[in-house]
Structures are given as C-alpha cells and as structure tokens.
N, C-alpha and C. Protein backbone atom coordinates (compact mmCIF):
# COMPACT_ATOMS: atom_id res chain seq x y z
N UNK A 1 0.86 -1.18 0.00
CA UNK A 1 0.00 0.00 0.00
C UNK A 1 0.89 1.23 0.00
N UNK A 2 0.16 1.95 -0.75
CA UNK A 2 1.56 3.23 -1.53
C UNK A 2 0.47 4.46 -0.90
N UNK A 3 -0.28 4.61 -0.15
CA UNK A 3 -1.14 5.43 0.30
C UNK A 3 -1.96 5.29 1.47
N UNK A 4 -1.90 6.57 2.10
CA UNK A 4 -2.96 6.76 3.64
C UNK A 4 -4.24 6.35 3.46
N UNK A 5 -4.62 5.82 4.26
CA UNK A 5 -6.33 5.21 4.46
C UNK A 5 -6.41 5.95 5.63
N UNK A 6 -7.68 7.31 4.79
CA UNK A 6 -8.20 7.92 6.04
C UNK A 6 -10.03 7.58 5.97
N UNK A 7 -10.09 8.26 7.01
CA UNK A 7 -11.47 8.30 7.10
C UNK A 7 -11.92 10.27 7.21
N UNK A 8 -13.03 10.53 6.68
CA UNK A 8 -13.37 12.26 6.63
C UNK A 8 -14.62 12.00 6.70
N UNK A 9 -15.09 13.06 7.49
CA UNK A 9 -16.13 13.33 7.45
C UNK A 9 -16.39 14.45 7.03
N UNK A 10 -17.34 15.08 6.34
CA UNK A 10 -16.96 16.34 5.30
C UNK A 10 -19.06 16.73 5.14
N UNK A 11 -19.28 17.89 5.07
CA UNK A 11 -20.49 18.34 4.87
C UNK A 11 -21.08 18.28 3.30
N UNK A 12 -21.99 17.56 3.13
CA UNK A 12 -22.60 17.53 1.82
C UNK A 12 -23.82 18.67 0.91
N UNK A 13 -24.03 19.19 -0.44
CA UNK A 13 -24.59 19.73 -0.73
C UNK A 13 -25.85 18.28 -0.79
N UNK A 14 -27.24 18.69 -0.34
CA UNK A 14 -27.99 17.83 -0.64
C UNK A 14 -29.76 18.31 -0.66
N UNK A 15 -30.53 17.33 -1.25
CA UNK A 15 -31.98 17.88 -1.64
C UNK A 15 -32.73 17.57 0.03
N UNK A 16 -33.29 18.74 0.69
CA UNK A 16 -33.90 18.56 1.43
C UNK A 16 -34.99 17.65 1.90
N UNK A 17 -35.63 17.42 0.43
CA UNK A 17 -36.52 16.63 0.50
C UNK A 17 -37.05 16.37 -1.28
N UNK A 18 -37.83 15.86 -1.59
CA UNK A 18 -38.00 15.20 -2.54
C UNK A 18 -39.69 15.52 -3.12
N UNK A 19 -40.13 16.66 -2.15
CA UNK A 19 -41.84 17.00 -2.94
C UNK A 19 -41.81 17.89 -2.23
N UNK A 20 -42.79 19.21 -2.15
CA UNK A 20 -42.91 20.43 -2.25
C UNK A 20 -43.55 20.35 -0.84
N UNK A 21 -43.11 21.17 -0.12
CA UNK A 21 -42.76 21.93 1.34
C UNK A 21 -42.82 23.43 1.11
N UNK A 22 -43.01 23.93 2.56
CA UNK A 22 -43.17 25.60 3.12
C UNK A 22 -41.66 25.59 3.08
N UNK A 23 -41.76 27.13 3.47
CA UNK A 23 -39.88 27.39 3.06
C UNK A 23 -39.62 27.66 4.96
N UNK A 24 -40.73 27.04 5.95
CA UNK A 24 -40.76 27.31 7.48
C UNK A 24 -40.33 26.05 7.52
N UNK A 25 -39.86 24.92 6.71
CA UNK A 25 -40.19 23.36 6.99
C UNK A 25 -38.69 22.95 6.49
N UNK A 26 -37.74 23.73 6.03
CA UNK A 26 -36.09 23.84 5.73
C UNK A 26 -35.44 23.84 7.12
N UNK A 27 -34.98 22.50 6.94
CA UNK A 27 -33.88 22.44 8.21
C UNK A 27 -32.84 23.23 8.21
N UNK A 28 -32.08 23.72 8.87
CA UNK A 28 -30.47 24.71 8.73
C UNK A 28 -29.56 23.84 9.14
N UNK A 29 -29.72 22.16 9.46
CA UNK A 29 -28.53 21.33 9.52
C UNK A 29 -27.99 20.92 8.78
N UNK A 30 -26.26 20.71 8.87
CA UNK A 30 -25.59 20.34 7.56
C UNK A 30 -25.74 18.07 7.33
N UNK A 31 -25.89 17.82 6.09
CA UNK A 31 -25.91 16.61 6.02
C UNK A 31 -23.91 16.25 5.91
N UNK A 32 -23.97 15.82 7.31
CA UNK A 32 -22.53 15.40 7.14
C UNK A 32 -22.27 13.62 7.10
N UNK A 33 -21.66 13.74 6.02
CA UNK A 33 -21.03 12.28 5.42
C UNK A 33 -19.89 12.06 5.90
N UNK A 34 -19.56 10.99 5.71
CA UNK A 34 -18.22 10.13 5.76
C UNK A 34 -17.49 9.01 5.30
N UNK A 35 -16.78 9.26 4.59
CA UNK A 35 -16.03 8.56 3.70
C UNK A 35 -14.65 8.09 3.41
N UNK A 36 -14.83 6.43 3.45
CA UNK A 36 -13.14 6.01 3.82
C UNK A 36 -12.09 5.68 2.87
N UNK A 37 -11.17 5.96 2.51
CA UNK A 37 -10.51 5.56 1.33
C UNK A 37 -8.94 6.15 1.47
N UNK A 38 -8.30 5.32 0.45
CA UNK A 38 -6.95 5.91 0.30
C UNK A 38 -6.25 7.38 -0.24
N UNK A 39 -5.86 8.13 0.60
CA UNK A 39 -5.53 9.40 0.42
C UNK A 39 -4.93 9.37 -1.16
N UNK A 40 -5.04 10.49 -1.82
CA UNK A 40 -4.43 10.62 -3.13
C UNK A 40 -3.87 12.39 -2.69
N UNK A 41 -2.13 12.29 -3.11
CA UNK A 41 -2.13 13.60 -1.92
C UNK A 41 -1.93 14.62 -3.13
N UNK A 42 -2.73 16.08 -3.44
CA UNK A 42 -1.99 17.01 -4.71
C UNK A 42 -2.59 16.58 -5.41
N UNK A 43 -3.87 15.43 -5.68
CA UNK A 43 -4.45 15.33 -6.89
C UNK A 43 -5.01 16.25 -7.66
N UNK A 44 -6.00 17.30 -6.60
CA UNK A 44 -6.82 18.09 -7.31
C UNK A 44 -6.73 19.51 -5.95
N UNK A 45 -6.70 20.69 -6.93
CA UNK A 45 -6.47 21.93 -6.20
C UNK A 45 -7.63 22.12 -5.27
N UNK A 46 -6.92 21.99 -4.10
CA UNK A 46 -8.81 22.47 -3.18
C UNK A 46 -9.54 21.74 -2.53
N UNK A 47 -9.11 20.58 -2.47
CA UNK A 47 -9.91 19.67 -2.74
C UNK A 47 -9.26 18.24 -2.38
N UNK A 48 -9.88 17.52 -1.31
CA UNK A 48 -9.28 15.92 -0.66
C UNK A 48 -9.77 14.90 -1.87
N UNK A 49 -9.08 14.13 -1.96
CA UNK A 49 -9.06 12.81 -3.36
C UNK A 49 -8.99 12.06 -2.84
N UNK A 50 -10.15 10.94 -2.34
CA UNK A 50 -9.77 9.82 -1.98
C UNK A 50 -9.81 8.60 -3.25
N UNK A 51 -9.21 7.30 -3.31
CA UNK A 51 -9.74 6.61 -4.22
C UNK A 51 -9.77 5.32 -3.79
N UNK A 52 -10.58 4.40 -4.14
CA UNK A 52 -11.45 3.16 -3.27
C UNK A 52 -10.74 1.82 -3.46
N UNK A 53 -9.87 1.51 -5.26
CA UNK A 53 -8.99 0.89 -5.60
C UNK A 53 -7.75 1.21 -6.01
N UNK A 54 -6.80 0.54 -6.19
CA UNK A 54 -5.88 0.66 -6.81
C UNK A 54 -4.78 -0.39 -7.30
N UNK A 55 -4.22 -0.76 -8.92
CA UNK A 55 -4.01 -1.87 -9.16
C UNK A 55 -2.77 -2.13 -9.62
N UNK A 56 -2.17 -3.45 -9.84
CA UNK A 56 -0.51 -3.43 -10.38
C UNK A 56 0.38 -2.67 -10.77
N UNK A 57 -0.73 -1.88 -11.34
CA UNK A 57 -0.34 -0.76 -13.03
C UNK A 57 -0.30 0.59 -12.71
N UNK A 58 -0.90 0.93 -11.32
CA UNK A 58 -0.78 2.10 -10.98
C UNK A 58 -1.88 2.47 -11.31
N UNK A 59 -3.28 2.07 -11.77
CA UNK A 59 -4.20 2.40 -12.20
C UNK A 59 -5.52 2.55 -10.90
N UNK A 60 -6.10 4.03 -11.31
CA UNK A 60 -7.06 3.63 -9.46
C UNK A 60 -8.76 3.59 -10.16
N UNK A 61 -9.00 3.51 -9.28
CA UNK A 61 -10.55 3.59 -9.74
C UNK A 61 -11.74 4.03 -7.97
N UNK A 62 -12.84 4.58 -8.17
CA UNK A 62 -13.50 4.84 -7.22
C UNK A 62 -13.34 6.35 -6.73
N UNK A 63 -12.78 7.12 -7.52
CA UNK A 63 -12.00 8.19 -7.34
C UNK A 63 -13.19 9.59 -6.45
N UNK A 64 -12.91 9.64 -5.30
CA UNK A 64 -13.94 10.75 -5.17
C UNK A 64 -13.05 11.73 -4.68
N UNK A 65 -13.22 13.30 -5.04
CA UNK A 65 -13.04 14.42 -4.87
C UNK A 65 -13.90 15.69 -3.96
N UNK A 66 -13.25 15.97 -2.52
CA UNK A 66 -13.86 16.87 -2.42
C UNK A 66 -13.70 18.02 -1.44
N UNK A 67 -14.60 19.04 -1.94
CA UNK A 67 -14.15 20.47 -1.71
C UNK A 67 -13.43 20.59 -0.16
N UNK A 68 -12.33 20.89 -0.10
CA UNK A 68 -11.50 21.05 0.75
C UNK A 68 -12.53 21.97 1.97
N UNK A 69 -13.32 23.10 1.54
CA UNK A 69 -13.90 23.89 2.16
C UNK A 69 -15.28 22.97 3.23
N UNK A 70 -15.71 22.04 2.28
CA UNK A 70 -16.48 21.07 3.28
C UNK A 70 -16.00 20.01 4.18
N UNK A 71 -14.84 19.99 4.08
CA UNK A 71 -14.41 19.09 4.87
C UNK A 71 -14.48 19.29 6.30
N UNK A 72 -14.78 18.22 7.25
CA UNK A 72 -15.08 18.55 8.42
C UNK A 72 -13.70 18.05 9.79
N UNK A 73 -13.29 17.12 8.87
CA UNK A 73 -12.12 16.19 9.93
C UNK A 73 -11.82 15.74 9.30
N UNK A 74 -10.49 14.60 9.37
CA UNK A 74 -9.70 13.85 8.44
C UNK A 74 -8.88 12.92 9.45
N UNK A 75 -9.06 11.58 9.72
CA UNK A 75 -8.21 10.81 10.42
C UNK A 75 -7.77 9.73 9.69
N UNK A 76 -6.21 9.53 9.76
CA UNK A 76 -5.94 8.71 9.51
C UNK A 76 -5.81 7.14 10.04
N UNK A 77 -6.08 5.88 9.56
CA UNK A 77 -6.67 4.95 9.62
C UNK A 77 -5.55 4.05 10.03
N UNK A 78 -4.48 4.29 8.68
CA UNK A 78 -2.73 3.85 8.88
C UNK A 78 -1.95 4.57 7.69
N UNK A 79 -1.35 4.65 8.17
CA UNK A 79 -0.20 5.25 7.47
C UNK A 79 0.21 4.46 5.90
N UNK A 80 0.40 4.95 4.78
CA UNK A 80 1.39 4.33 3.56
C UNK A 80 2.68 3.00 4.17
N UNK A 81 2.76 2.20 3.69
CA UNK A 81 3.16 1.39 4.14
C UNK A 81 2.78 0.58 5.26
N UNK A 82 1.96 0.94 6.09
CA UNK A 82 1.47 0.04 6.93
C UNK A 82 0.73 -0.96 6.77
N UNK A 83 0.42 -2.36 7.29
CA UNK A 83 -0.28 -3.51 7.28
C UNK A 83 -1.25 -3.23 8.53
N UNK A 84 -2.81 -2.71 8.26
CA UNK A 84 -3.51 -2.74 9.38
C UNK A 84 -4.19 -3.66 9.67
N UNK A 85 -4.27 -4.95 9.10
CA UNK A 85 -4.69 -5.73 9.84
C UNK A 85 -4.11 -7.39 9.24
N UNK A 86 -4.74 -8.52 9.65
CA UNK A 86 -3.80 -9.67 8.91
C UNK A 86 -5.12 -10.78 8.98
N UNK A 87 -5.12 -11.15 8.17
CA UNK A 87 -5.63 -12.78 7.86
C UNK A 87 -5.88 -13.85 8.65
N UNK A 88 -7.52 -14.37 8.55
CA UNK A 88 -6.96 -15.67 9.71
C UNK A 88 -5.76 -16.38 10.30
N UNK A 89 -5.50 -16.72 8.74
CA UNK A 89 -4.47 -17.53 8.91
C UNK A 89 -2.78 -16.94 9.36
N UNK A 90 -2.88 -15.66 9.63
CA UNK A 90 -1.67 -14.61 10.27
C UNK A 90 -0.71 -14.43 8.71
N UNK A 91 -1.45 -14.45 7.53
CA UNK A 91 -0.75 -13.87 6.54
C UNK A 91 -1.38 -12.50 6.62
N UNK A 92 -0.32 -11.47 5.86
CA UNK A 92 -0.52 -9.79 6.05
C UNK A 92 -1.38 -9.77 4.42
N UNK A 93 -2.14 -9.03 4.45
CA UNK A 93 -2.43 -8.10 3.92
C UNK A 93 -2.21 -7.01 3.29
C-alpha cells in the first residue's frame, strides 16, 4: 500500500426533501457524510481525493473528490506502508 487510508467526514450539498414543502419546513442542519478511502495527496487543487482501488499498473478507480472547504475532519486509519490488519491464517495483507 503506496497510500494513507483515512477516514473524513466532510459536509454535503444535498436535496432537502423530494416533494414540495413551506420554506418554514427547511432544516439549517448540515448533512454530514463520511467517507473512507486511500488518500491521493496534490491530486486536485482544493480539494481531498480519496480513491477506493488501486491496481498493479498504478491504475485507481472509485475516485472521489472533495471540496476542501467542506471538509469537516480527516483521520488517519494507517499510514502508507502500513499492514492494518492480517488474515486468519496470520498472513498480512
């Protein structure tokens, strides 16, 4: 593993609701998410990159991006190079 596995929790733009409401019936709470994946560090200006795979070839996939400004926290899970956990059978991971 060539990358941090964090976990963020970060504030989302989202639809209040889904059929027509008073504008007295708008909550003012933020929908905060959280989302775990391998740090991608400098990918994109502004903005945390996590991505979900990554393969032989250097190739990633699952790629999510987001606005640095919503972000709420950021912990890391383990460090690049680390083995966080191991196999029944005590092979690593």
């Amino acid at each position: 593993m060539k990358y941090d596995f964090v976990l963020i929790a970060w504030h989302d733009a989202h639809a209040i609701r889904d059929e027509w409401m008073q504008p007295s019936e708008v909550d003012d709470q933020p929908l905060e998410v959280r989302s775990a994946g391998f740090l991608l560090p400098n990918a994109k200006t502004n903005h945390v990159v996590l991505l979900q795979s990554e393969n032989d070839s250097d190739g990633i996939d699952g790629v999510l991006a987001i606005p640095c400004a919503m972000v709420q926290n950021m912990r890391v899970i383990s460090s690049a190079g680390e083995v966080p956990f191991s196999l029944a059978d005590g092979k690593s991971v």
